[in-house]
N, C-alpha and C. Protein backbone atom coordinates (compact mmCIF):
# COMPACT_ATOMS: atom_id res chain seq x y z
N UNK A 1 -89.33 -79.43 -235.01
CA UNK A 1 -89.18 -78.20 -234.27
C UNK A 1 -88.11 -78.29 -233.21
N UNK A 2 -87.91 -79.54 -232.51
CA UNK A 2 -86.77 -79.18 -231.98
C UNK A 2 -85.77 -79.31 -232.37
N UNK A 3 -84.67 -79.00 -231.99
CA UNK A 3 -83.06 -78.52 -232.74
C UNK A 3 -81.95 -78.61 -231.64
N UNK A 4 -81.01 -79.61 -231.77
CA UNK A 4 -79.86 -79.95 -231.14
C UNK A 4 -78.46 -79.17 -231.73
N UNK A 5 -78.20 -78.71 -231.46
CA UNK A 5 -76.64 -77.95 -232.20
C UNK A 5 -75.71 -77.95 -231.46
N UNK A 6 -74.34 -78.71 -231.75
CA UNK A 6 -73.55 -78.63 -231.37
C UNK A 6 -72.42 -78.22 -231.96
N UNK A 7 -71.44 -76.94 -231.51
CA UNK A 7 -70.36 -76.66 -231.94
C UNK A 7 -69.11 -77.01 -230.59
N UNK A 8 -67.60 -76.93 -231.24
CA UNK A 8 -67.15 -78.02 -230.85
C UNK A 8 -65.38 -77.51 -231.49
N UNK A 9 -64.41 -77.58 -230.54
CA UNK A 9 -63.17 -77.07 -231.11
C UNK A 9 -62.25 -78.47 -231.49
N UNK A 10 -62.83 -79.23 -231.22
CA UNK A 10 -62.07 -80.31 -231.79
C UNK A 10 -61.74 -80.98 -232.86
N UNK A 11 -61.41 -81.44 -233.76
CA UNK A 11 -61.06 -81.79 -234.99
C UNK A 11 -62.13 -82.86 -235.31
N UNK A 12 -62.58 -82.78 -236.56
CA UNK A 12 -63.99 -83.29 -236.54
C UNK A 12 -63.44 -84.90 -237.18
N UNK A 13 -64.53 -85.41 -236.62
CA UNK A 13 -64.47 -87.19 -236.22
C UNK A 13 -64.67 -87.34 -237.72
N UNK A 14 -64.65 -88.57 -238.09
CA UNK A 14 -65.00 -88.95 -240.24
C UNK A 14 -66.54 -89.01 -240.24
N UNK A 15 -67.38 -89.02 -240.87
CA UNK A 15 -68.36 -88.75 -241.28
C UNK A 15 -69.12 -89.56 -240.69
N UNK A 16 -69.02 -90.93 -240.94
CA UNK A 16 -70.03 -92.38 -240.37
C UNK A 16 -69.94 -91.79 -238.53
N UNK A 17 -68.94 -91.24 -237.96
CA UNK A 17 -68.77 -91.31 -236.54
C UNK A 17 -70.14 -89.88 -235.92
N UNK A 18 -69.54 -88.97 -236.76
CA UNK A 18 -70.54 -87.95 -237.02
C UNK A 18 -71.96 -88.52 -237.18
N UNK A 19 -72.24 -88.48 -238.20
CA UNK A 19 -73.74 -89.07 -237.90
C UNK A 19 -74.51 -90.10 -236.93
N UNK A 20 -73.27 -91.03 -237.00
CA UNK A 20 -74.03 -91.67 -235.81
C UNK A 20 -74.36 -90.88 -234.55
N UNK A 21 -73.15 -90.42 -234.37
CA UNK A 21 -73.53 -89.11 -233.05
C UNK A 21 -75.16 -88.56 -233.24
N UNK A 22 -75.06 -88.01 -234.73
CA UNK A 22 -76.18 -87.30 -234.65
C UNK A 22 -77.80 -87.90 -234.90
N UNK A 23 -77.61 -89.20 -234.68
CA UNK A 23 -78.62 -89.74 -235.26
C UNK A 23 -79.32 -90.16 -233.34
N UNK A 24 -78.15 -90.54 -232.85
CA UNK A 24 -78.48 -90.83 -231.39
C UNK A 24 -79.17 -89.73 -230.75
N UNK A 25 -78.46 -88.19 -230.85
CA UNK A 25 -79.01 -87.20 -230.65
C UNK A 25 -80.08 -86.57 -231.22
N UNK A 26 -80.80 -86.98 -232.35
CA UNK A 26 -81.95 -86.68 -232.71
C UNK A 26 -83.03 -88.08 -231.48
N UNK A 27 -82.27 -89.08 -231.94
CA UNK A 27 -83.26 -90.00 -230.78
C UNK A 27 -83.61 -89.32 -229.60
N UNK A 28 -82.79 -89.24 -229.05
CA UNK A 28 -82.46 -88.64 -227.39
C UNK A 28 -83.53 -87.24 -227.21
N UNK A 29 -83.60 -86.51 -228.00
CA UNK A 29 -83.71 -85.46 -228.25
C UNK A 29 -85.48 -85.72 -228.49
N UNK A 30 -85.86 -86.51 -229.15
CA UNK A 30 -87.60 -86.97 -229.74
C UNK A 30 -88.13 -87.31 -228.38
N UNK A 31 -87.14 -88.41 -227.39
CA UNK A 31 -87.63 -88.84 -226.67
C UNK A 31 -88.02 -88.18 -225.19
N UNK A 32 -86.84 -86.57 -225.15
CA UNK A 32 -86.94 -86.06 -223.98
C UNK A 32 -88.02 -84.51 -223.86
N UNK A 33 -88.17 -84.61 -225.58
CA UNK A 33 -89.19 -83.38 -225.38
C UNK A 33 -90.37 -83.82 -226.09
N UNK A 34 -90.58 -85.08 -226.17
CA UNK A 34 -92.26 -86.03 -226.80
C UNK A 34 -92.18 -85.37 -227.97
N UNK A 35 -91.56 -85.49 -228.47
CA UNK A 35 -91.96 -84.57 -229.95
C UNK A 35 -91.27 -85.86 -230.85
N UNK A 36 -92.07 -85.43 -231.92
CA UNK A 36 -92.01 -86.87 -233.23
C UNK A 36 -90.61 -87.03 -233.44
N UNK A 37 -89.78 -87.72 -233.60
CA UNK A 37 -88.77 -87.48 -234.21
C UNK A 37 -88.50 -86.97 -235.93
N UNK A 38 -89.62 -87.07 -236.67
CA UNK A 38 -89.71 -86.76 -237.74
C UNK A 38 -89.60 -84.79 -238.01
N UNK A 39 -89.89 -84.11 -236.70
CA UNK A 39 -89.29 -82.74 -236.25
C UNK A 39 -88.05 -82.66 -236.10
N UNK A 40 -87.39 -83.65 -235.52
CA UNK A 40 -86.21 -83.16 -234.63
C UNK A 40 -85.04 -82.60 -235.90
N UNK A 41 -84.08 -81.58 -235.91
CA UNK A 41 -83.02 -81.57 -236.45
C UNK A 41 -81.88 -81.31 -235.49
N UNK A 42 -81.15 -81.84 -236.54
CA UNK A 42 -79.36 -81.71 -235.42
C UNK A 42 -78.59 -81.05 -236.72
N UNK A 43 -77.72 -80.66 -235.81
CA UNK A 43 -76.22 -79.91 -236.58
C UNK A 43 -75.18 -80.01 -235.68
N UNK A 44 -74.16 -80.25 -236.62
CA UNK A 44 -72.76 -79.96 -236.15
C UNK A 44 -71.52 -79.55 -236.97
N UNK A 45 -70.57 -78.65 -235.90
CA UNK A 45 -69.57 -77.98 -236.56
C UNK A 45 -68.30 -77.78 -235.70
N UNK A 46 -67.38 -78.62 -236.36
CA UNK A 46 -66.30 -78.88 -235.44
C UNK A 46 -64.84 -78.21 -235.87
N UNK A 47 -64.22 -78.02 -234.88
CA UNK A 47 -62.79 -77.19 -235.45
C UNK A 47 -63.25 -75.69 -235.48
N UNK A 48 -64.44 -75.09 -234.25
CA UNK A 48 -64.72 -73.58 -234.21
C UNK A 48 -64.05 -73.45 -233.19
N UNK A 49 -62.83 -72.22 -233.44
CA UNK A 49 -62.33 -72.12 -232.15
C UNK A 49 -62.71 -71.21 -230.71
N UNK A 50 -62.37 -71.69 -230.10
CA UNK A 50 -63.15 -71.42 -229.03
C UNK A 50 -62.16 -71.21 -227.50
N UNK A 51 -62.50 -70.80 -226.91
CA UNK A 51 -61.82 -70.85 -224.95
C UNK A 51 -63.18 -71.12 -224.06
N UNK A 52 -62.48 -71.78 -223.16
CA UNK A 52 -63.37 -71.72 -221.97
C UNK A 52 -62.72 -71.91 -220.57
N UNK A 53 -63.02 -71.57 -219.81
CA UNK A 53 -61.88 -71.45 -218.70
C UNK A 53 -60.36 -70.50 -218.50
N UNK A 54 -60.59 -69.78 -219.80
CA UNK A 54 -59.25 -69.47 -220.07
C UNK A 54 -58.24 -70.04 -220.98
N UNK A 55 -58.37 -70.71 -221.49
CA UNK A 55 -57.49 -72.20 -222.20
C UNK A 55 -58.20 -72.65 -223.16
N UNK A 56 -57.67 -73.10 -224.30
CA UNK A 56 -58.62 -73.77 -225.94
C UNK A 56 -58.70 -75.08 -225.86
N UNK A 57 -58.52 -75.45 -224.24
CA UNK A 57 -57.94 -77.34 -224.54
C UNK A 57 -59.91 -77.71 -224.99
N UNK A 58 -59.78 -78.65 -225.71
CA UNK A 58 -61.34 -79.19 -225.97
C UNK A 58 -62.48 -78.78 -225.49
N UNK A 59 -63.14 -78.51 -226.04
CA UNK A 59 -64.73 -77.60 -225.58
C UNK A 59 -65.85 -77.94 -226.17
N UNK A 60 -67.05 -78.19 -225.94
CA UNK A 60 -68.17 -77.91 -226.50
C UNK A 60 -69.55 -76.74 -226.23
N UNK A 61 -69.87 -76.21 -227.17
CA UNK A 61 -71.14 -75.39 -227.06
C UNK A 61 -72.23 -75.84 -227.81
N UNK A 62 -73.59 -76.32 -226.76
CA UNK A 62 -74.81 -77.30 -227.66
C UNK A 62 -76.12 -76.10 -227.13
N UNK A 63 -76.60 -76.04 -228.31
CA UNK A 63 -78.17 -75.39 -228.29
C UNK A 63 -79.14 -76.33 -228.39
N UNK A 64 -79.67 -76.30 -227.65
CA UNK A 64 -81.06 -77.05 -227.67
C UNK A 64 -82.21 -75.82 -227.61
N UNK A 65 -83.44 -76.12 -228.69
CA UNK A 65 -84.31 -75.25 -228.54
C UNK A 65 -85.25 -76.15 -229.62
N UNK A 66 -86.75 -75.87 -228.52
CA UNK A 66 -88.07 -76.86 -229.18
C UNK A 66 -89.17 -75.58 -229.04
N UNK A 67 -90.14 -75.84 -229.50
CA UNK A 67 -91.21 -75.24 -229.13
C UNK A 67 -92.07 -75.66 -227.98
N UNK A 68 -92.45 -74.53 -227.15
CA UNK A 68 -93.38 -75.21 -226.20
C UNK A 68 -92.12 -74.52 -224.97
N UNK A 69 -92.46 -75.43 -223.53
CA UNK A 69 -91.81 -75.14 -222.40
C UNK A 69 -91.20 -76.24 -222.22
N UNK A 70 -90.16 -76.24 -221.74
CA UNK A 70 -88.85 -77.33 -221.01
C UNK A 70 -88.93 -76.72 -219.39
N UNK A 71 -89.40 -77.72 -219.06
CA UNK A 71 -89.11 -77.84 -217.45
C UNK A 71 -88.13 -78.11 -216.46
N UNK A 72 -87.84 -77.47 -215.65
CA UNK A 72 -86.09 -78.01 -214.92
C UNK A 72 -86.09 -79.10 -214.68
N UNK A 73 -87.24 -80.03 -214.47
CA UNK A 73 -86.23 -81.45 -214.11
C UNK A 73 -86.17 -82.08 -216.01
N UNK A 74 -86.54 -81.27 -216.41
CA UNK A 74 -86.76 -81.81 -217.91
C UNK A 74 -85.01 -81.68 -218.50
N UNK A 75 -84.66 -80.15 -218.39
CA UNK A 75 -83.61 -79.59 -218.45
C UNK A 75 -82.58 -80.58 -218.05
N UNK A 76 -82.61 -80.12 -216.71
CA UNK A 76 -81.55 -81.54 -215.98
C UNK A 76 -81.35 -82.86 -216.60
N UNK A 77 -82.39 -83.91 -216.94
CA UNK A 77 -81.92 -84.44 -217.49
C UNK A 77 -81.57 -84.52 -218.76
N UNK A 78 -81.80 -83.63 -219.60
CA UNK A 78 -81.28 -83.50 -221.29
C UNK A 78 -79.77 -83.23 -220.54
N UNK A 79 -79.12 -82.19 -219.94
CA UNK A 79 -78.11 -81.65 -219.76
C UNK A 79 -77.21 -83.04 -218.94
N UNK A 80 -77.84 -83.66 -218.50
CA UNK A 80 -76.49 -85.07 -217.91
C UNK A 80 -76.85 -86.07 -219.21
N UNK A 81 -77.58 -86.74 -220.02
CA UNK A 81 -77.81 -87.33 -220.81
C UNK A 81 -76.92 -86.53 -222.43
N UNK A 82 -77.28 -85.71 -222.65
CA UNK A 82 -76.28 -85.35 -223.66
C UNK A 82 -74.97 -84.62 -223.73
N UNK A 83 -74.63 -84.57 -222.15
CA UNK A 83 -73.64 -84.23 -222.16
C UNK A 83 -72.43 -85.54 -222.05
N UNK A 84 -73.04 -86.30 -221.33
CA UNK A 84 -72.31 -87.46 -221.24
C UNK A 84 -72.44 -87.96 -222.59
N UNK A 85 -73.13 -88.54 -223.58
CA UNK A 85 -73.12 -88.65 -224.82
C UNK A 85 -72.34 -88.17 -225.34
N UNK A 86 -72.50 -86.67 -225.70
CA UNK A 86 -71.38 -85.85 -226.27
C UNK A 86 -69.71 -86.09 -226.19
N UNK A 87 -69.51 -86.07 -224.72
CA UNK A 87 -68.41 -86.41 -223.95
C UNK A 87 -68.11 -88.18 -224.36
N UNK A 88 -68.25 -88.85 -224.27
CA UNK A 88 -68.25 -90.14 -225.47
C UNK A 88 -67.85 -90.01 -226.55
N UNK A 89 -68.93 -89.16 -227.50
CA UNK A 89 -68.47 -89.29 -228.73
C UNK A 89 -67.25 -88.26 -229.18
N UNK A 90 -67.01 -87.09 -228.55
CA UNK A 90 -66.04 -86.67 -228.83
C UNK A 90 -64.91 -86.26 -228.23
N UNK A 91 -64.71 -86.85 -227.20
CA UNK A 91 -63.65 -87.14 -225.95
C UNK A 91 -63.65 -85.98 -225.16
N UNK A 92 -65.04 -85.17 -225.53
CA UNK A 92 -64.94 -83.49 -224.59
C UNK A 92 -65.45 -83.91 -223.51
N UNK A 93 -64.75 -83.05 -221.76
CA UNK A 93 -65.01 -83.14 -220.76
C UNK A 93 -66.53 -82.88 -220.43
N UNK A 94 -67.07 -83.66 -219.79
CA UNK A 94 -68.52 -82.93 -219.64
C UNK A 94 -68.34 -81.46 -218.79
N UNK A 95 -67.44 -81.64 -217.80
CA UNK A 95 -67.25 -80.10 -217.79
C UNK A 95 -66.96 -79.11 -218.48
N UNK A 96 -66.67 -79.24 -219.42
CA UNK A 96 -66.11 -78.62 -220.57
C UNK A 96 -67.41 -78.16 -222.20
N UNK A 97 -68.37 -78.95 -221.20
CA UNK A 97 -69.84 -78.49 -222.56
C UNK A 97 -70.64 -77.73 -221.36
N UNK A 98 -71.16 -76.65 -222.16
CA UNK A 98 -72.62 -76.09 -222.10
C UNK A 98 -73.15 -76.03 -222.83
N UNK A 99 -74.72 -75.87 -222.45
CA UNK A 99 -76.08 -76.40 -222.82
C UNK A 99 -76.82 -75.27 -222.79
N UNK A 100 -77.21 -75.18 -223.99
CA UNK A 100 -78.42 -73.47 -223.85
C UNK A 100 -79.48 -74.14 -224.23
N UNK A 101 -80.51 -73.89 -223.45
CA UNK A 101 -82.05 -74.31 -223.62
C UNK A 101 -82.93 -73.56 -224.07
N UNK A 102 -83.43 -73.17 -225.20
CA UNK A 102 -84.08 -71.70 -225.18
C UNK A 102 -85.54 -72.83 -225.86
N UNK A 103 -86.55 -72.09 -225.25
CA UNK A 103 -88.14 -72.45 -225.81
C UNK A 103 -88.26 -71.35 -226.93
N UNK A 104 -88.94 -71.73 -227.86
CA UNK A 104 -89.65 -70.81 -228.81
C UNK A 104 -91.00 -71.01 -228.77
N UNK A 105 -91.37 -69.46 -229.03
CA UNK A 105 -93.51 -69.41 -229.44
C UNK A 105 -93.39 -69.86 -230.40
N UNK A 106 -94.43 -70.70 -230.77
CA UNK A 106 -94.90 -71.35 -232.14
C UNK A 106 -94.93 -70.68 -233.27
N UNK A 107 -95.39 -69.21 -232.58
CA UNK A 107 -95.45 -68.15 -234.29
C UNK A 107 -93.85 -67.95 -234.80
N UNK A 108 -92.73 -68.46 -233.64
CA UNK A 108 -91.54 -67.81 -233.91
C UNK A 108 -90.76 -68.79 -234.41
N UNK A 109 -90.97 -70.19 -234.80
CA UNK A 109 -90.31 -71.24 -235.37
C UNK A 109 -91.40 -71.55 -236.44
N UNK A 110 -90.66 -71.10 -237.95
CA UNK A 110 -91.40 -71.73 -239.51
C UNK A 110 -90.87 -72.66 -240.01
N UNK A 111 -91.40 -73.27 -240.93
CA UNK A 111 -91.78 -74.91 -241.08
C UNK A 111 -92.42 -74.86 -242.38
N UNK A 112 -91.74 -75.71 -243.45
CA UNK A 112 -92.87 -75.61 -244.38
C UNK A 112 -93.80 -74.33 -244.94
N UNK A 113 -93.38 -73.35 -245.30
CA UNK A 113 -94.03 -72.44 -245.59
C UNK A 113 -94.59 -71.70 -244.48
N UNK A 114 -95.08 -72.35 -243.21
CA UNK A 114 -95.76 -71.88 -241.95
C UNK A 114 -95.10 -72.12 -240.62
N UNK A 115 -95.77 -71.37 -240.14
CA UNK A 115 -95.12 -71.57 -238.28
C UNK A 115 -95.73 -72.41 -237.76
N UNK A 116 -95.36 -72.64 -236.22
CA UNK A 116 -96.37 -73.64 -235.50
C UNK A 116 -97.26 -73.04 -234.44
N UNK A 117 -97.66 -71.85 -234.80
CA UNK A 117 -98.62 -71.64 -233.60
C UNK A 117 -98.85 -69.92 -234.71
């Protein structure tokens, strides 16, 4: 149930670099909202173009969304922890990523034929 997404104007890294990214970020991701990692999914999509500031120089846009509530100091740290990650793996400024946090009701995320609440 929870879900990491990152889109991203930069020219996308080779495949092994990619996943590893995303394999860290499913970790990261199990460990900051207690949820199994056997829930977690990630995505990514690179070379969407994009501005921010005015200017296309390197950017990222990451969704995060779990079921249940995320708490601000919860928030806070997903948002310095995967942004700095991010910023690592794909040479984007951490100023240069935002982070959307959205909670979902259980009836509103399906799974297997069913929802979770």
């Amino acid at each position: 149930m929870p879900l990491i997404k990152v889109q991203t104007s930069v020219n996308s890294p080779d495949k092994a670099d990619i996943e590893a990214m995303l394999k860290v970020l499913s970790s990261k991701l199990a460990q900051h909202t207690g949820k199994p990692e056997s829930y977690v999914m990630t995505s990514f999509q690179a070379e969407t173009p994009m501005t921010f500031a005015g200017n296309t120089d390197p950017v990222c846009y990451v969704e995060i969304k779990s079921v249940g509530t995320m708490k601000p100091e919860q928030t806070r740290k997903m948002s310095q922890d995967f942004c700095q990650e991010i910023s690592k793996s794909l040479n984007v400024p951490t100023n240069r990523i935002y982070i959307e946090f959205a909670d979902a009701q259980g009836y509103m995320w399906g799974w297997d034929g069913r929802t979770f609440g």
